[in-house]
Protein backbone atom coordinates (compact mmCIF):
# COMPACT_ATOMS: atom_id res chain seq x y z
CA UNK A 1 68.76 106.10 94.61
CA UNK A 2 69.73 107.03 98.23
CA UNK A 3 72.50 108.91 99.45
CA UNK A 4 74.82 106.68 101.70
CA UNK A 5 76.98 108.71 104.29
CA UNK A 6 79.78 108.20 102.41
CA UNK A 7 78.04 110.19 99.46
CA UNK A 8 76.31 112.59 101.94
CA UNK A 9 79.80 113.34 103.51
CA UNK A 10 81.84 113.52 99.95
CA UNK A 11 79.23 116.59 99.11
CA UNK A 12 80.71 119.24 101.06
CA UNK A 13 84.39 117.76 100.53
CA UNK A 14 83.42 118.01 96.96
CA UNK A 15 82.28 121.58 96.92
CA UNK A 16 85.87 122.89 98.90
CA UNK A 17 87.77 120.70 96.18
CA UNK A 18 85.43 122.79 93.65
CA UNK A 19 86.32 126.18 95.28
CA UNK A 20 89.92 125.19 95.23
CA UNK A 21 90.15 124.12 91.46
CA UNK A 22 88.02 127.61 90.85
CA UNK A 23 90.50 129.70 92.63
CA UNK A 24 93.10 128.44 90.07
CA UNK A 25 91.48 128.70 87.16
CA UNK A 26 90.25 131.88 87.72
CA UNK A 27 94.07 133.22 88.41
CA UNK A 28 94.45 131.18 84.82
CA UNK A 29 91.70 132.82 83.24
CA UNK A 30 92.56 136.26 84.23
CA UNK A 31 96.26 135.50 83.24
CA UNK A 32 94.48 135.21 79.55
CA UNK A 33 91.85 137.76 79.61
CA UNK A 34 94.86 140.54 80.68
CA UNK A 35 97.57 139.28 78.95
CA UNK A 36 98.44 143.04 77.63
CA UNK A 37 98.86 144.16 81.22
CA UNK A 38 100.51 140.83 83.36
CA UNK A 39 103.58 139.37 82.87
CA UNK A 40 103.32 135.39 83.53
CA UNK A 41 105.76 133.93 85.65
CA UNK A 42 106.53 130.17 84.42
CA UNK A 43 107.60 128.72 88.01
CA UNK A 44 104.53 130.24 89.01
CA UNK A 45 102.51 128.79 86.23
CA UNK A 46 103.75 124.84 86.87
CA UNK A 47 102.74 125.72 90.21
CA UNK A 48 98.60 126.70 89.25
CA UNK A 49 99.08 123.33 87.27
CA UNK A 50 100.63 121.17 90.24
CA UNK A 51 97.94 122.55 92.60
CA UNK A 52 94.83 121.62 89.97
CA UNK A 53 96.42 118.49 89.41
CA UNK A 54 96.80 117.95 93.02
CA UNK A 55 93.10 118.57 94.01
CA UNK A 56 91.46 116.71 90.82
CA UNK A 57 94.05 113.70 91.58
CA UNK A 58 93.02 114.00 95.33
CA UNK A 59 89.21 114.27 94.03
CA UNK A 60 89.77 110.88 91.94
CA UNK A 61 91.46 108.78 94.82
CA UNK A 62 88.32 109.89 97.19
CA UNK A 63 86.31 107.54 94.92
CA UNK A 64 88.05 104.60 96.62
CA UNK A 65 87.40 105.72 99.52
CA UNK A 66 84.00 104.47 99.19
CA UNK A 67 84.87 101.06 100.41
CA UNK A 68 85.03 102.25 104.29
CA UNK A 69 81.46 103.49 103.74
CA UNK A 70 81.96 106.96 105.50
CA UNK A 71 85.23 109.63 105.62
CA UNK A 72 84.79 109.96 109.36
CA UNK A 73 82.61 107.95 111.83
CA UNK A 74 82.28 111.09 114.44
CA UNK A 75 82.62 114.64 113.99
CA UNK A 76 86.36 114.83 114.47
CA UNK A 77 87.38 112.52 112.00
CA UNK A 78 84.97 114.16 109.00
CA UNK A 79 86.67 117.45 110.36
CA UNK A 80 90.30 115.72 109.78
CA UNK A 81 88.84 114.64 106.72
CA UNK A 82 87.74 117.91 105.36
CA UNK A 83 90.94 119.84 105.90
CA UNK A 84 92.90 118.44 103.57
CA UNK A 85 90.46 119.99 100.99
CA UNK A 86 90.41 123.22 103.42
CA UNK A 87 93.66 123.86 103.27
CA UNK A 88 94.48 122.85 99.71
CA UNK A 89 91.42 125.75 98.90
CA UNK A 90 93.72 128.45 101.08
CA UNK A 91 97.38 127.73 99.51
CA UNK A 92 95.12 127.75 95.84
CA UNK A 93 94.00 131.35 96.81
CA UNK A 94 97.12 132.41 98.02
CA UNK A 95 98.71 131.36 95.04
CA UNK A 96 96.05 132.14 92.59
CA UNK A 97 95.65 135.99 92.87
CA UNK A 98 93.19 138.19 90.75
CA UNK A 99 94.68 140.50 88.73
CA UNK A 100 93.65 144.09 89.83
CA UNK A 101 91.34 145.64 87.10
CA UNK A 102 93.09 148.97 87.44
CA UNK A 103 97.01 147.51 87.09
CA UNK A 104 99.18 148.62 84.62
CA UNK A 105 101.03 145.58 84.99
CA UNK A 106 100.58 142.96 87.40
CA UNK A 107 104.32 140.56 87.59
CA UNK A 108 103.38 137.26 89.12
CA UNK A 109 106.94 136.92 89.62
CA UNK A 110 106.91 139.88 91.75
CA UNK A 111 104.06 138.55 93.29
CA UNK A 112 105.45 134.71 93.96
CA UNK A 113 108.42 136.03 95.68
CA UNK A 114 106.46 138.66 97.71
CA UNK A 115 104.41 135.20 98.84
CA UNK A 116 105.97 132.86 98.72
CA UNK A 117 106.48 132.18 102.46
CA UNK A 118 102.64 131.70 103.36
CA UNK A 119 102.12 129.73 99.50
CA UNK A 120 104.56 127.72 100.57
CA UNK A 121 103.86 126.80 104.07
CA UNK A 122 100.24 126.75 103.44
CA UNK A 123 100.90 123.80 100.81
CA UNK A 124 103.14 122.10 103.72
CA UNK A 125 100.34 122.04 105.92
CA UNK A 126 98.15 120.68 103.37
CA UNK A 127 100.84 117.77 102.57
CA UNK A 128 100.93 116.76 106.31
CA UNK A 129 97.12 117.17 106.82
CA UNK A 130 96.71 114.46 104.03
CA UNK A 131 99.51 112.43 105.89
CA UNK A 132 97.99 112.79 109.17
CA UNK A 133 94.66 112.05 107.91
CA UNK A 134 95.75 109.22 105.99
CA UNK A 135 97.27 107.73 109.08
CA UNK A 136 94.71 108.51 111.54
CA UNK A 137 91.78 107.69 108.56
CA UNK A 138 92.95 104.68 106.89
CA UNK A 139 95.56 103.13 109.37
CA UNK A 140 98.32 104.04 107.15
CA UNK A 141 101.62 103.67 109.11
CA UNK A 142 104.05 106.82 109.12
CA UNK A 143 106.60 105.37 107.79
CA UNK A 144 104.32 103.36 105.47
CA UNK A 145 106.27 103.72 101.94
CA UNK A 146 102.53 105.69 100.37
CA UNK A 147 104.48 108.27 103.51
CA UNK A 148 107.75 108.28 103.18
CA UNK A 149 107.11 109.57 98.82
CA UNK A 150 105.38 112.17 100.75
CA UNK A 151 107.98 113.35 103.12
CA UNK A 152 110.55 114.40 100.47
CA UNK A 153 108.19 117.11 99.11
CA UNK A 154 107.29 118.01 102.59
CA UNK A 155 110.63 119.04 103.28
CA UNK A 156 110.97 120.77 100.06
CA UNK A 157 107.57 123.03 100.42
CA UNK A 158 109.21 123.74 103.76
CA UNK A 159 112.90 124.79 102.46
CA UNK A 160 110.62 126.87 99.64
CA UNK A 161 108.95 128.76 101.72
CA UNK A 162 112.28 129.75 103.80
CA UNK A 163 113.86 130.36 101.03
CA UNK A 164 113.80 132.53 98.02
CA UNK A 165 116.76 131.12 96.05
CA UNK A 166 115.04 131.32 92.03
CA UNK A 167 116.84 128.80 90.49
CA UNK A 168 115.85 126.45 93.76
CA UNK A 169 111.92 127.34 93.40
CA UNK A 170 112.60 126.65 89.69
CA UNK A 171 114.01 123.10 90.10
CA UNK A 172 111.66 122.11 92.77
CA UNK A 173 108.39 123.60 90.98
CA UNK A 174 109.59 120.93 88.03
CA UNK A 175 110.74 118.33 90.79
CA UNK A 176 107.31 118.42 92.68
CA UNK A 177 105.40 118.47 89.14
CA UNK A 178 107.43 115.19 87.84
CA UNK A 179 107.45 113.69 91.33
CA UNK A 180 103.10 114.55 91.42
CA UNK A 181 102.69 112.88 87.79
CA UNK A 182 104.84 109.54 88.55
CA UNK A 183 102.63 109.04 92.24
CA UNK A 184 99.90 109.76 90.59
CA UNK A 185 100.55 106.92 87.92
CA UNK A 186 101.80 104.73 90.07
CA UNK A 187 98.52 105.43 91.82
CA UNK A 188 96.73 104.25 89.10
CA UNK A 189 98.68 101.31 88.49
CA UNK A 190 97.92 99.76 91.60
């Protein structure tokens, strides 16, 4: 069987989604393998979950995609296209560290709050890439209602990565989680 563009052009989307979901299950992984010398943040945790969720959920709804026949007819749109995967890949790395070999202890709360401003405005730019290319893409209206669900996290990745109020990145890292699981079902639904 023959590769259409669409499949052709899914390949290297597929691979950056792949990276992505890699970066946070290594950070996972290493949690476990030095779990005598890192102490596990749980707001930082929900987040490694949100973000795998994110990119396999993102992954799944590509499939339906297929319809149009391609992700991009020229070069610019396949580019506009590709960075929602590109910059989902960056705010997984920065939030998915590697725990140094050599560490006594490695805090991922230290480490979240030390971050937190490039985590969190890297994962803003990757919720308005995915609105931009949605509405540039598939002709999906700003304030289309698929939008506006989006514009309420938007505003909270933005107010997380200003601020570094703990029981605020706590409520919102549950928030974002419950808000990811219901789209995502509803999503599903339709």
């Amino acid at each position: 069987m023959a590769m259409d563009r669409f499949d052709f052009q899914l390949v290297l989307i597929a691979v950056v989604l792949g990276l992505a979901i890699a970066e946070l299950l290594t950070c996972i992984s290493h949690m476990l393998m030095a779990r005598h010398r890192t102490r596990v943040y749980w707001v930082h945790l929900v987040w490694l979950v949100t973000l795998f969720l994110i990119a396999v959920q993102y992954w799944h709804v590509l499939f339906s995609w297929k319809a149009q026949g391609s992700l991009g007819d020229s070069f610019g749109q396949y580019m506009l296209s590709l960075m929602f995967p590109v910059t989902l890949y960056v705010s997984a790395a920065m939030l998915g560290p590697n725990v140094p070999p050599d560490a006594d202890l490695f805090d991922f709360r230290d480490y979240y709050y030390q971050n937190h401003r490039g985590i969190f405005a890297a994962c803003a730019v990757t919720l308005a890439t995915m609105i931009v290319s949605n509405t540039i893409l598939l002709d999906i209206d700003l304030l289309a209602t698929i939008n506006l669900y989006r514009y309420i996290p938007l505003a909270l990745l933005v107010v997380l990565a200003v601020s570094a109020n703990k029981i605020l990145h706590s409520i919102a890292a549950l928030l974002l989680l419950a808000m990811l699981v219901f789209f995502a079902t509803m999503l599903a639904d339709n």
